[in-house]
C-alpha atoms as a PDB file:
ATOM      1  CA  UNK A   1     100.917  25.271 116.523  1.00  0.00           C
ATOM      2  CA  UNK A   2      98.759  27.661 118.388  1.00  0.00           C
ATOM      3  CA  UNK A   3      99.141  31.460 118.584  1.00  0.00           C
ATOM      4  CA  UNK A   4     101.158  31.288 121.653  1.00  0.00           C
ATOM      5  CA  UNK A   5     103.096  28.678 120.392  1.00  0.00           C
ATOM      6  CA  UNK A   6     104.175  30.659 117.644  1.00  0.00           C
ATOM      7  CA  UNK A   7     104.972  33.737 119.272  1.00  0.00           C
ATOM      8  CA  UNK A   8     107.103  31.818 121.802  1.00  0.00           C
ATOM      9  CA  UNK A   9     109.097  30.328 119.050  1.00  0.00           C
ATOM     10  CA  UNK A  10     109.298  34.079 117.657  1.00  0.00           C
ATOM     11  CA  UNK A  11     110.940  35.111 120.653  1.00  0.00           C
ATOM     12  CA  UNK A  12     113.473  32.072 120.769  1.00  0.00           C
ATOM     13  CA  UNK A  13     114.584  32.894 117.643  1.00  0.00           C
ATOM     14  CA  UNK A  14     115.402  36.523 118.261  1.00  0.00           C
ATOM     15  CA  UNK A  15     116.724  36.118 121.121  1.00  0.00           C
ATOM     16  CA  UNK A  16     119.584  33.653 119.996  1.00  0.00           C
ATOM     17  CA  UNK A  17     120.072  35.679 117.453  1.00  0.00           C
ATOM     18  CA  UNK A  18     123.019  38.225 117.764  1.00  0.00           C
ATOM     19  CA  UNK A  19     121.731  42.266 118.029  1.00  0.00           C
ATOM     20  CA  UNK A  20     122.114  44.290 115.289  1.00  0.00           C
ATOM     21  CA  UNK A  21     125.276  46.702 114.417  1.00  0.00           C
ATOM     22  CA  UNK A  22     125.087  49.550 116.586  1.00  0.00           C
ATOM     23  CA  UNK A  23     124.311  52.511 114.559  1.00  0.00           C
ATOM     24  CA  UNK A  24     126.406  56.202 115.042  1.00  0.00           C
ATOM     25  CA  UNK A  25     123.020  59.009 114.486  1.00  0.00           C
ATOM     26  CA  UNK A  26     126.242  61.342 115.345  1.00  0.00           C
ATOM     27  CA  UNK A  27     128.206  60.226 112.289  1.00  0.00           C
ATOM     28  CA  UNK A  28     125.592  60.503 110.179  1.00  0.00           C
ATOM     29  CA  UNK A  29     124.665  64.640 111.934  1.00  0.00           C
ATOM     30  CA  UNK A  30     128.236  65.973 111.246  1.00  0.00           C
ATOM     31  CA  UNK A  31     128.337  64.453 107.922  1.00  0.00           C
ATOM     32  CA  UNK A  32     125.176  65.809 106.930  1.00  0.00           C
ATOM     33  CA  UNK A  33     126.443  69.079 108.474  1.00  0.00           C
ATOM     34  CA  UNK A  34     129.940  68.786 106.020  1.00  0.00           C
ATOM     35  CA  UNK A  35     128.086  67.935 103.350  1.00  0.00           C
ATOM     36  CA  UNK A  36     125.500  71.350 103.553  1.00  0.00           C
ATOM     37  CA  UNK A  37     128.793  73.463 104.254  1.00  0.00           C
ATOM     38  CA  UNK A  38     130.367  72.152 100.953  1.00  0.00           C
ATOM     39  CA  UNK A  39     127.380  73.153  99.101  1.00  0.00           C
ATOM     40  CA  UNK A  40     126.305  77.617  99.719  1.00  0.00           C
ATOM     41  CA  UNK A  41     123.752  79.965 100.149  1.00  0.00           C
ATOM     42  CA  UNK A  42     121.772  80.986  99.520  1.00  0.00           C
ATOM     43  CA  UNK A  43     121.836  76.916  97.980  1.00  0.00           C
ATOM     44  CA  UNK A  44     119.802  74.605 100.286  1.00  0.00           C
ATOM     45  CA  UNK A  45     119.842  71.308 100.458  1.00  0.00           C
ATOM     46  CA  UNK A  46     118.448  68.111 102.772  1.00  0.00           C
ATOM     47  CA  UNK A  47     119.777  66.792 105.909  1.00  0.00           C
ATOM     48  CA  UNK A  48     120.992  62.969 106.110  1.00  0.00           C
ATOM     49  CA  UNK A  49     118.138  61.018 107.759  1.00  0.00           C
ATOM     50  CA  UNK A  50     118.400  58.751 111.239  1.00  0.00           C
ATOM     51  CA  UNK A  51     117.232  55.377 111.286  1.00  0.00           C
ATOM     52  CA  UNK A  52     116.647  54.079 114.659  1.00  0.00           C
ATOM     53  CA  UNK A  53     115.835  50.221 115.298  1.00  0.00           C
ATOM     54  CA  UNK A  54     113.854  48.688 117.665  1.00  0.00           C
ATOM     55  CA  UNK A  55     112.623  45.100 118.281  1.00  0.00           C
ATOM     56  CA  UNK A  56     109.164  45.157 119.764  1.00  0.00           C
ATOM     57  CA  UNK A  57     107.819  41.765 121.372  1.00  0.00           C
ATOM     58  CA  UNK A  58     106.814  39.973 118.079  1.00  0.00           C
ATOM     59  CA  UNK A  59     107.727  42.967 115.762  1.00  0.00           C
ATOM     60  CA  UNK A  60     110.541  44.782 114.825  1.00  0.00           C
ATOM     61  CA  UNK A  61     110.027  48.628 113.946  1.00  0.00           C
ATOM     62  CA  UNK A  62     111.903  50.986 112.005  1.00  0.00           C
ATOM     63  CA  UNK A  63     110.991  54.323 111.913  1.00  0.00           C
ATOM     64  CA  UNK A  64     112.866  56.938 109.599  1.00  0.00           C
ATOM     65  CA  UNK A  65     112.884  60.567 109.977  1.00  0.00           C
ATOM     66  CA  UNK A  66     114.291  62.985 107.189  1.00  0.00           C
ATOM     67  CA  UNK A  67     114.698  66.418 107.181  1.00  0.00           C
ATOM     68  CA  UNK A  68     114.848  69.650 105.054  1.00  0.00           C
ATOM     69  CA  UNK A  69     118.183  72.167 104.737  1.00  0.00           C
ATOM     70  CA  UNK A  70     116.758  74.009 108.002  1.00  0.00           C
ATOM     71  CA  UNK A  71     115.551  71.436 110.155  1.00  0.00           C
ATOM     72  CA  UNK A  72     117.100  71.643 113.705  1.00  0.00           C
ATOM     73  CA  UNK A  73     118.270  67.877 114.472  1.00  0.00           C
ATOM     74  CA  UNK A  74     117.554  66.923 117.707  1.00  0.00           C
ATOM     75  CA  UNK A  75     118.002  63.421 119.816  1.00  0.00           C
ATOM     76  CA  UNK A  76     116.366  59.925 119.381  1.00  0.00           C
ATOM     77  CA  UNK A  77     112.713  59.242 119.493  1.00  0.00           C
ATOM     78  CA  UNK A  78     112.395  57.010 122.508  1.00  0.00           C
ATOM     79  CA  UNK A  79     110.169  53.659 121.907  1.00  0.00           C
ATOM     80  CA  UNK A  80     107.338  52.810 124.485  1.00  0.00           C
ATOM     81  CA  UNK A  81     105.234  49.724 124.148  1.00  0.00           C
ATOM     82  CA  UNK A  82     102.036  48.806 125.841  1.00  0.00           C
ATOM     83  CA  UNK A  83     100.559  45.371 125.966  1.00  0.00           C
ATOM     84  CA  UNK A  84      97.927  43.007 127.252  1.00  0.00           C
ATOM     85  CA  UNK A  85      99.567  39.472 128.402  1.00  0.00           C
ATOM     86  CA  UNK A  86      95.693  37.982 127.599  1.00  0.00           C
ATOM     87  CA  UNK A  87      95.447  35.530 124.682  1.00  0.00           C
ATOM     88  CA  UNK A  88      93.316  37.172 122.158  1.00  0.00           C
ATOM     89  CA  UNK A  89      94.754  40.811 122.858  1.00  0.00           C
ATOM     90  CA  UNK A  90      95.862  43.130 119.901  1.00  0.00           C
ATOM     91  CA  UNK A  91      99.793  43.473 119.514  1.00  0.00           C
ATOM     92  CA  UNK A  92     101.737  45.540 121.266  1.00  0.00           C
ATOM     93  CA  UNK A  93     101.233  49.620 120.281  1.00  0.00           C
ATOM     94  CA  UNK A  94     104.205  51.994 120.150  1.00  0.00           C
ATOM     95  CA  UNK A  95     104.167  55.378 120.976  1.00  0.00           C
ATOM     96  CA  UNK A  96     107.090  57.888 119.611  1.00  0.00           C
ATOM     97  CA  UNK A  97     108.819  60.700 121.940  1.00  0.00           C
ATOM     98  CA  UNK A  98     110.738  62.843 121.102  1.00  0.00           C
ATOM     99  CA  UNK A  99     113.504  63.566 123.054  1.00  0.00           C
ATOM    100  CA  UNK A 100     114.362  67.454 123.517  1.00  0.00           C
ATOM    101  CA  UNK A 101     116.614  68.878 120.926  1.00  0.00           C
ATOM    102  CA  UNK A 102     118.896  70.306 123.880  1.00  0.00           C
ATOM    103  CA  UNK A 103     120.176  66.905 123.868  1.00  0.00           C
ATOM    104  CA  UNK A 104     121.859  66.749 120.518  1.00  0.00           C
ATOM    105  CA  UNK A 105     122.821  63.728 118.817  1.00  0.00           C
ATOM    106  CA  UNK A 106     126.269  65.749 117.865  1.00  0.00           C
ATOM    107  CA  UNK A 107     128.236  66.644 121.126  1.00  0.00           C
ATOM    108  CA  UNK A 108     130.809  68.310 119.656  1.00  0.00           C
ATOM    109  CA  UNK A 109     128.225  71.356 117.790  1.00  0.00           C
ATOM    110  CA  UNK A 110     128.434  74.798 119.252  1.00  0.00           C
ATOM    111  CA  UNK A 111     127.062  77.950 118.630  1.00  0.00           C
ATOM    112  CA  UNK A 112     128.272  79.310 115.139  1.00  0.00           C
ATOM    113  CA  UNK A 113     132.201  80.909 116.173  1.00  0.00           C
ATOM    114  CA  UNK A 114     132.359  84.129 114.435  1.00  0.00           C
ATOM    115  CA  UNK A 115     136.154  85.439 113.281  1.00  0.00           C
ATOM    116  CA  UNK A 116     137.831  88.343 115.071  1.00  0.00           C
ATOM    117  CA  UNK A 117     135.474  88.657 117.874  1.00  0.00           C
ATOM    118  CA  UNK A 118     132.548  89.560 115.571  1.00  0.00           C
ATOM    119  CA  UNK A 119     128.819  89.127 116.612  1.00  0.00           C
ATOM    120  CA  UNK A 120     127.759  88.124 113.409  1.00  0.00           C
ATOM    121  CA  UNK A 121     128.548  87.573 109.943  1.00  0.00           C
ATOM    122  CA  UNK A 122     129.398  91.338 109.138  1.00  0.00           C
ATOM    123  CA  UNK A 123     132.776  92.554 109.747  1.00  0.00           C
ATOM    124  CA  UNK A 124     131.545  96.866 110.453  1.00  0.00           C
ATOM    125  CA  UNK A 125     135.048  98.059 111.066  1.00  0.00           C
ATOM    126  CA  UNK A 126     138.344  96.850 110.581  1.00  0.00           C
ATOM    127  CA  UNK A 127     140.632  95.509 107.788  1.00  0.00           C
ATOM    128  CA  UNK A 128     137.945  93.332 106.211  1.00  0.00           C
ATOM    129  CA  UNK A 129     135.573  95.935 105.707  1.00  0.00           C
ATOM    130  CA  UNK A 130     137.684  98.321 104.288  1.00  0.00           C
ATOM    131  CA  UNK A 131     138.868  95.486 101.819  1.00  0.00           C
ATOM    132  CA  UNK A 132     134.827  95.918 100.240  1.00  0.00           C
ATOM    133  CA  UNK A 133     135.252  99.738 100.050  1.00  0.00           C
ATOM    134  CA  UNK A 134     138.506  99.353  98.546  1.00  0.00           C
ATOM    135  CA  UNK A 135     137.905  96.621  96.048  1.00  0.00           C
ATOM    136  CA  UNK A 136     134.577  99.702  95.144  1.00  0.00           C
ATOM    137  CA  UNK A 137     137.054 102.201  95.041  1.00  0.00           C
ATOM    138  CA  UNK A 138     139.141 100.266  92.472  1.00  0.00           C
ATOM    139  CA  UNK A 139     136.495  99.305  90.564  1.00  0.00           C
ATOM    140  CA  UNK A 140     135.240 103.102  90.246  1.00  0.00           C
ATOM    141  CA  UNK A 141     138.646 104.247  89.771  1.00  0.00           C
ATOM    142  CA  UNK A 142     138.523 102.174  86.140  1.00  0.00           C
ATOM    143  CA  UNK A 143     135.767 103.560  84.429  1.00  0.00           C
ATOM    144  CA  UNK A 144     136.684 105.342  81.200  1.00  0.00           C
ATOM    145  CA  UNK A 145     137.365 108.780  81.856  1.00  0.00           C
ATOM    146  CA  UNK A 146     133.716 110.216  81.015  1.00  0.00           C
ATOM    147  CA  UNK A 147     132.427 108.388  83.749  1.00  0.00           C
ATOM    148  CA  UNK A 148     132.021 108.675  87.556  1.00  0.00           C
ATOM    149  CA  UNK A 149     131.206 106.703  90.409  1.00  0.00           C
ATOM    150  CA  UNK A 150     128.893 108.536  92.501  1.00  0.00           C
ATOM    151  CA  UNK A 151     126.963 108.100  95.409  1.00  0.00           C
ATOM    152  CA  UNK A 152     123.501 108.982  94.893  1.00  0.00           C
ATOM    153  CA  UNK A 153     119.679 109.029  96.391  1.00  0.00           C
ATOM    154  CA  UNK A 154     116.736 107.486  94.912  1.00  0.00           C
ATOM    155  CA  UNK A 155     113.948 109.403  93.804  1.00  0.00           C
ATOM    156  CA  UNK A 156     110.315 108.353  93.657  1.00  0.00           C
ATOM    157  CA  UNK A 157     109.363 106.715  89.970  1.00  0.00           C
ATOM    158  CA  UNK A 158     106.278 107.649  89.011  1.00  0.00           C
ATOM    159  CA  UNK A 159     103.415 105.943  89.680  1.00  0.00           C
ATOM    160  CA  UNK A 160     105.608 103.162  91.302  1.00  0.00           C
ATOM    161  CA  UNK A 161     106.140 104.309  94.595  1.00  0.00           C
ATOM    162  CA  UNK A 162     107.151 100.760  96.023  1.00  0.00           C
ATOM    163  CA  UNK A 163     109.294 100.155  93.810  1.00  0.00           C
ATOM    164  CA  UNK A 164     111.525 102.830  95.474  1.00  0.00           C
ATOM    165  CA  UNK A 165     115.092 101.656  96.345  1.00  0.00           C
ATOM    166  CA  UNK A 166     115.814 103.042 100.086  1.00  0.00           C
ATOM    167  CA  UNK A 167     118.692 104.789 101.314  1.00  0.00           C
ATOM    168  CA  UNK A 168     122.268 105.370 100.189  1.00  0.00           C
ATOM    169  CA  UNK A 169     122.667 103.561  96.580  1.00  0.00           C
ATOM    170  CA  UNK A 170     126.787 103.085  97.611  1.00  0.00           C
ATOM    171  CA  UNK A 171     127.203 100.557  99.801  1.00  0.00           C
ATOM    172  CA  UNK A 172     129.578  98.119 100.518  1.00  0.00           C
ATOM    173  CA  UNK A 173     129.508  94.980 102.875  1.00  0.00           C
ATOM    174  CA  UNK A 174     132.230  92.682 104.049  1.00  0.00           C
ATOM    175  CA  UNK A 175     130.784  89.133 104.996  1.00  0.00           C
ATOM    176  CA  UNK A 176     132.165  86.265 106.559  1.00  0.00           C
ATOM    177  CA  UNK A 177     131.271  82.696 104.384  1.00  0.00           C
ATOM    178  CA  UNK A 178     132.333  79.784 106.387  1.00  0.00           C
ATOM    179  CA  UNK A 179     135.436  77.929 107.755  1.00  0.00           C
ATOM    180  CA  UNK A 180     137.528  75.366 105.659  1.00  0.00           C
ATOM    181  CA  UNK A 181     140.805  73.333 105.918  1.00  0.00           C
ATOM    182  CA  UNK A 182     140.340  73.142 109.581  1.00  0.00           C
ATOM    183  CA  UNK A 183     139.977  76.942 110.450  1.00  0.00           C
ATOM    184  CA  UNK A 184     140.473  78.922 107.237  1.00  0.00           C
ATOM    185  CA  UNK A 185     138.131  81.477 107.100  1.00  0.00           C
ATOM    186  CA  UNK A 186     136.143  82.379 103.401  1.00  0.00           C
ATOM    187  CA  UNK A 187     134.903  85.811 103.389  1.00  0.00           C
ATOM    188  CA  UNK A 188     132.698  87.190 100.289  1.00  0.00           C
ATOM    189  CA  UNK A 189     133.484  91.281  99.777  1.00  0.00           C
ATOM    190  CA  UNK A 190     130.675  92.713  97.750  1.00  0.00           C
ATOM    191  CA  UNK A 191     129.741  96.659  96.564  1.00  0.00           C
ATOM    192  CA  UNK A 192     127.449  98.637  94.479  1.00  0.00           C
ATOM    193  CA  UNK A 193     128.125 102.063  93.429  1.00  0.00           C
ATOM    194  CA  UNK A 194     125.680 104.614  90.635  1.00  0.00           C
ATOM    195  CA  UNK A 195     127.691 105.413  87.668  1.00  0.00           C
ATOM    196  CA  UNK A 196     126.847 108.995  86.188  1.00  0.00           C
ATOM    197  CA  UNK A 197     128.172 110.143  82.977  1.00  0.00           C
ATOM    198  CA  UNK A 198     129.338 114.009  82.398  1.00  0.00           C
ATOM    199  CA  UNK A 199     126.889 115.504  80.139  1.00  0.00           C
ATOM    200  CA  UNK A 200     123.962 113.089  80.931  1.00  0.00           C
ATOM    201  CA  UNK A 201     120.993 112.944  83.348  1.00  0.00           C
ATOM    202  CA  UNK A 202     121.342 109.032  83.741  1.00  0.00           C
ATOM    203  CA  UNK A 203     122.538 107.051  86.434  1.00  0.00           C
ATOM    204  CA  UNK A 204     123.684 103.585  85.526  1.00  0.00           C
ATOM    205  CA  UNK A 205     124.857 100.796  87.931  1.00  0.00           C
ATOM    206  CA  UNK A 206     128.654  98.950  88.723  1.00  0.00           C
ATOM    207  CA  UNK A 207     128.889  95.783  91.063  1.00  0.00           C
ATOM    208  CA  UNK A 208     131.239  93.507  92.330  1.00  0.00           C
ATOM    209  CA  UNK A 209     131.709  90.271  94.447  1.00  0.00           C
ATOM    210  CA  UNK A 210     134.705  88.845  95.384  1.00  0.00           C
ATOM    211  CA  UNK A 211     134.409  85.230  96.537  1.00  0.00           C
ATOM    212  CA  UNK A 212     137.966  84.498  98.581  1.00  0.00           C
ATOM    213  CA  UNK A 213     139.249  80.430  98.001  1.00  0.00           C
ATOM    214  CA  UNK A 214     137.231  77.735  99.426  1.00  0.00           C
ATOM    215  CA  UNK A 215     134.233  79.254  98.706  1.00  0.00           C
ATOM    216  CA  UNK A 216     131.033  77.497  97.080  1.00  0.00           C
ATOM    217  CA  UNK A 217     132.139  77.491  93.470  1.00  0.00           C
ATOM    218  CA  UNK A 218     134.515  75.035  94.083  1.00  0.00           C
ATOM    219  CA  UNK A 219     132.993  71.843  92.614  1.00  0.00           C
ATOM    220  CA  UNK A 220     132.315  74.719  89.240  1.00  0.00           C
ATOM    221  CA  UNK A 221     133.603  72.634  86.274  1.00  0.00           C
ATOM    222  CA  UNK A 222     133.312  75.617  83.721  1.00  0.00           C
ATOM    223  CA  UNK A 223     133.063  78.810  83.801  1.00  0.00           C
ATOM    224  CA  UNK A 224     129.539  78.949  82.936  1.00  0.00           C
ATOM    225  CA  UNK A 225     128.900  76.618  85.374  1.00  0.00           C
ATOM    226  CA  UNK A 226     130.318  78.671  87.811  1.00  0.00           C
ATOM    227  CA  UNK A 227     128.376  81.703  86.217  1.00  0.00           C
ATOM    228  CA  UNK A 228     125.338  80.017  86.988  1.00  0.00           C
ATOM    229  CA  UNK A 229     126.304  79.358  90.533  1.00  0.00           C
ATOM    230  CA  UNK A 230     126.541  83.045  90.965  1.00  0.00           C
ATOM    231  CA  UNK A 231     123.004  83.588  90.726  1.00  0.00           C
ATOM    232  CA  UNK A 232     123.829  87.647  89.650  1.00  0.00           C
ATOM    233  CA  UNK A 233     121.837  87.272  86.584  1.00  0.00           C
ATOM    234  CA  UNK A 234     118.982  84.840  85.886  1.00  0.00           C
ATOM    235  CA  UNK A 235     117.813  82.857  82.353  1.00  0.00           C
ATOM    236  CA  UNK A 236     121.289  84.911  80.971  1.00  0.00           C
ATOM    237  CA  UNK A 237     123.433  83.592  77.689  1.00  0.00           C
ATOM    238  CA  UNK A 238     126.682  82.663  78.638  1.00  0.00           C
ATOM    239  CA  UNK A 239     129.357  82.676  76.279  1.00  0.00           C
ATOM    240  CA  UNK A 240     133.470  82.083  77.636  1.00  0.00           C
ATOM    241  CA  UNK A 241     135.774  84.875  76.379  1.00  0.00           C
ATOM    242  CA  UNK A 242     139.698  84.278  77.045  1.00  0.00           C
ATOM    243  CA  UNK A 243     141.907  86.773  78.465  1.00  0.00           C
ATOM    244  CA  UNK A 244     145.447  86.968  78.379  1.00  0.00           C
ATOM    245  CA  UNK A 245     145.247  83.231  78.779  1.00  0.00           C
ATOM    246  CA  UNK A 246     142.576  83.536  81.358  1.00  0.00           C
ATOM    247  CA  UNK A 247     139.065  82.329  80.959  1.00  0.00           C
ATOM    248  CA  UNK A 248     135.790  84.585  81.591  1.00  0.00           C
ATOM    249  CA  UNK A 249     132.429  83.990  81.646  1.00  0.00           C
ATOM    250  CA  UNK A 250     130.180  86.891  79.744  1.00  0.00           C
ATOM    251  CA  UNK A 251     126.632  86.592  80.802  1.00  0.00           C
ATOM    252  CA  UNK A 252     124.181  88.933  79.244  1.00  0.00           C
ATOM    253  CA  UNK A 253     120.760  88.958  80.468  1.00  0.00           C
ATOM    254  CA  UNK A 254     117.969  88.003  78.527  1.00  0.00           C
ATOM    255  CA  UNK A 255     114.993  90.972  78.301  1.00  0.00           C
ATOM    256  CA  UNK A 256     111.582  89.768  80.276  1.00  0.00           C
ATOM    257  CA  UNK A 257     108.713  89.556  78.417  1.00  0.00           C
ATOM    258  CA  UNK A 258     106.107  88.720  80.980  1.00  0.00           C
ATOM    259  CA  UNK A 259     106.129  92.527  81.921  1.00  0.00           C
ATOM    260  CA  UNK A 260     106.242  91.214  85.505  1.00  0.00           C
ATOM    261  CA  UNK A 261     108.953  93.101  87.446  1.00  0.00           C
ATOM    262  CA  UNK A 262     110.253  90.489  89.880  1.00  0.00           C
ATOM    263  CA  UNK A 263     110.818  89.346  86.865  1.00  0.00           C
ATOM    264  CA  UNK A 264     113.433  91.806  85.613  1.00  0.00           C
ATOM    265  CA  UNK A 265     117.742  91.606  86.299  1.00  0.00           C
ATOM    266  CA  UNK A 266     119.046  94.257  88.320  1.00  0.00           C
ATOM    267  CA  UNK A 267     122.442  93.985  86.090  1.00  0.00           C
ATOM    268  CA  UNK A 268     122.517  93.467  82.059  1.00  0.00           C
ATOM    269  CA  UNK A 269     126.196  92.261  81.772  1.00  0.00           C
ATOM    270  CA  UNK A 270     128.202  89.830  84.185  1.00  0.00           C
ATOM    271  CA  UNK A 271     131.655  88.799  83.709  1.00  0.00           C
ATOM    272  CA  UNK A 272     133.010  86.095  86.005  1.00  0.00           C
ATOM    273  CA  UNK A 273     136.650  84.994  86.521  1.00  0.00           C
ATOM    274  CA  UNK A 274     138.056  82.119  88.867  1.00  0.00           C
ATOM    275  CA  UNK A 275     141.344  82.355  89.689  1.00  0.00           C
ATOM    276  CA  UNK A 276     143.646  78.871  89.947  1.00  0.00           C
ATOM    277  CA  UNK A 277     143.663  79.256  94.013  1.00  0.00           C
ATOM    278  CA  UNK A 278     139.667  79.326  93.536  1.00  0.00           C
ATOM    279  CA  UNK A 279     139.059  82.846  94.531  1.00  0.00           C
ATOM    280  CA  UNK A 280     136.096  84.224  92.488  1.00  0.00           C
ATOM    281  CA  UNK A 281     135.595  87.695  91.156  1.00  0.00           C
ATOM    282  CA  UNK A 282     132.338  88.939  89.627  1.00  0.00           C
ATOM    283  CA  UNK A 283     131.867  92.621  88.049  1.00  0.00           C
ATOM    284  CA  UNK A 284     128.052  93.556  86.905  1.00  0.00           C
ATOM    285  CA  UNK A 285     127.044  96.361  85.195  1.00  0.00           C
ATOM    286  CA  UNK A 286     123.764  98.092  83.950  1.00  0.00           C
ATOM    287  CA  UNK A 287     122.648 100.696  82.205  1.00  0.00           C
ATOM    288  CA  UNK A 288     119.546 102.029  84.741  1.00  0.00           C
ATOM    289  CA  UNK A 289     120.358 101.753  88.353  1.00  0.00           C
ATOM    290  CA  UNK A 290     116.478  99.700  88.305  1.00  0.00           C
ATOM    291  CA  UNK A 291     114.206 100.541  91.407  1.00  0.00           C
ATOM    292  CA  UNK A 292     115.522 103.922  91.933  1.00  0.00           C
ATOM    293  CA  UNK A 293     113.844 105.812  89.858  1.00  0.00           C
ATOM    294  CA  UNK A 294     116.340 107.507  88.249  1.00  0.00           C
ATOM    295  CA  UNK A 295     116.735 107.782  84.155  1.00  0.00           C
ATOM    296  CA  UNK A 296     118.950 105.436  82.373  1.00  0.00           C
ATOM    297  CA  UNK A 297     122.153 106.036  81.303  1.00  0.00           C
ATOM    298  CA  UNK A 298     122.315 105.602  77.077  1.00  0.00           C
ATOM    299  CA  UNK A 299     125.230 103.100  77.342  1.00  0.00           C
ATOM    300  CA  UNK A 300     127.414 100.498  79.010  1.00  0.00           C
ATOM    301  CA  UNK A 301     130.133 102.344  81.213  1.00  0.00           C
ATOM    302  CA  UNK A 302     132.149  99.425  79.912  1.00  0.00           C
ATOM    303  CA  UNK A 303     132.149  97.577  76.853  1.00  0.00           C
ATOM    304  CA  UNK A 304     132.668  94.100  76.952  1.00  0.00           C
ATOM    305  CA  UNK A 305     136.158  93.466  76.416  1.00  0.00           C
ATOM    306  CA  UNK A 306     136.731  96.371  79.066  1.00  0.00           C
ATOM    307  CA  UNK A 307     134.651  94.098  81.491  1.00  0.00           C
ATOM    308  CA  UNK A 308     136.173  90.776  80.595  1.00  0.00           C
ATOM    309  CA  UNK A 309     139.362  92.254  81.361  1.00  0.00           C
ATOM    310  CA  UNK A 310     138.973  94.337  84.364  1.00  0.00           C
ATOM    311  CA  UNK A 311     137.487  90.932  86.202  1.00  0.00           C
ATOM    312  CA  UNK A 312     140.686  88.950  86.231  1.00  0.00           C
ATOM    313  CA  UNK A 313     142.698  92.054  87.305  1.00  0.00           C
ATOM    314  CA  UNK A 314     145.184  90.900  90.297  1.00  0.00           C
ATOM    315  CA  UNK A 315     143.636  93.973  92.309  1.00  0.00           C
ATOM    316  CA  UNK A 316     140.206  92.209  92.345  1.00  0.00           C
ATOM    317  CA  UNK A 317     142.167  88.878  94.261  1.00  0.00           C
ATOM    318  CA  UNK A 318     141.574  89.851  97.628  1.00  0.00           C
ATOM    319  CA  UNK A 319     141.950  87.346 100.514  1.00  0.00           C
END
């Protein structure tokens, strides 16, 4: 049997045989797209790969293409071949293009739909940005009595003048998550507020987070776990501390000792409560509001049963 011979019988076989099973690249974009929703933030992850299948004259090619967290998907390579007819010539050569990404392998994707005619993910005005400022308000309204919630202005540390925090250190924001449950919307409420206490020249720091249900902490099966998921204090001990019948997560932060200071937590005490519907509250606190340039305060404004308690307060459930 001579080359041609071969080839020819090559042929005959594939084409009695019956095509492969068509294959859905759309399935596979919207799951990969599910999949990245179920898991956060400011957590990436990788993109389910396409596989596309092509049977060449005396070859069959498949090329796979995989993609990080923030690849834009777009549609099929198309599969050209070029060939001499000759005896002798070299087999066939395929050449990739790529078709433009305005023609999406997912018909149904749109442009992200923001909530209550917003134009991105921050709600400015309205009654989900005042739920931030009020969930602040609370949180400054709890302080033992000695102690104030202030807004304040940093000042220029010495000798570390880019270090410098920059403008007001109160702030609130009001953020929109993601959809779930066909439609349900999962907004994250978060503020920061100095801390002063009477007598003193420190300034301290108080912070919260309020995670509403179907958020990313869902598939948390501790509360350390979920702790860790909240990414408020890093290389931290955690240790679980029950209230009222309710469990907590304490994390206190470990000192740095490279002397780096990216290297250094912003907060020195985290306690983290998930409520049964899977809403997640998270109050901070330090004693030097770091970056500002301001003195430290000498102590906690809370100790840690104060904390542990405060973050499973039915206030702090917001929706």
């Amino acid at each position: 049997m001579n080359e041609h011979e071969l080839k020819s019988a090559l042929q005959d076989v594939m084409v009695a045989s019956s095509p492969p099973p068509p294959m859905s690249p759309a399935a596979a974009v919207a799951a990969g797209r599910a999949a990245q929703r179920r898991r956060n933030t400011a957590w990436a992850g990788g993109v389910a790969g396409v596989a596309v299948v092509a049977i060449a004259v005396g070859a069959v090619l498949v090329p796979q293409f995989t993609g990080g967290g923030n690849t834009q998907v777009g549609g099929p390579p198309v599969l050209t071949t070029t060939a001499s007819s000759e005896p002798g010539s070299t087999p066939p050569s395929v050449t990739l293009t790529e078709v433009p990404p305005s023609a999406s392998l997912d018909p149904s994707y749109t442009k992200p739909q923001w909530p209550s005619g917003q134009t991105d993910r921050t709600a400015r005005s309205g009654p989900r940005a005042d739920k931030s400022v009020q969930a602040l308000n609370d949180l400054g309204a709890a302080l033992p009595p000695t102690f104030q919630a202030v807004d304040k202005q940093p000042v220029t540390p010495p000798g570390d003048p880019g270090s410098t925090w920059y403008g007001p250190m109160r702030y609130t924001q009001s953020q929109f998550e993601d959809y779930y449950d066909g439609g349900k919307e999962i907004w994250e409420y978060m503020g920061t507020t100095p801390v002063t206490q009477q007598g003193t020249s420190g300034v301290g720091k108080l912070w919260i987070l309020v995670l509403t249900k179907g958020n990313r902490f869902a598939d948390a099966q501790s509360p350390c776990e979920a702790a860790e998921a909240a990414w408020a204090i890093r290389n931290g001990e955690c240790a679980v501390r029950t209230v009222a019948g309710k469990q907590v997560a304490y994390v206190t932060a470990v000192p740095a000792t490279t002397g780096d200071p990216n290297d250094r937590n912003d907060l020195d005490e985290v306690a983290i409560h998930r409520h049964d519907d899977g809403t997640v509250v998270v109050i901070g606190q330090a004693k030097e509001f770091y970056r500002t340039g301001h003195p430290a305060l000498s102590g906690q404004p809370f100790t840690a049963d104060q904390l542990a308690t405060l973050v499973t307060d039915a206030k702090f459930h917001l929706d």
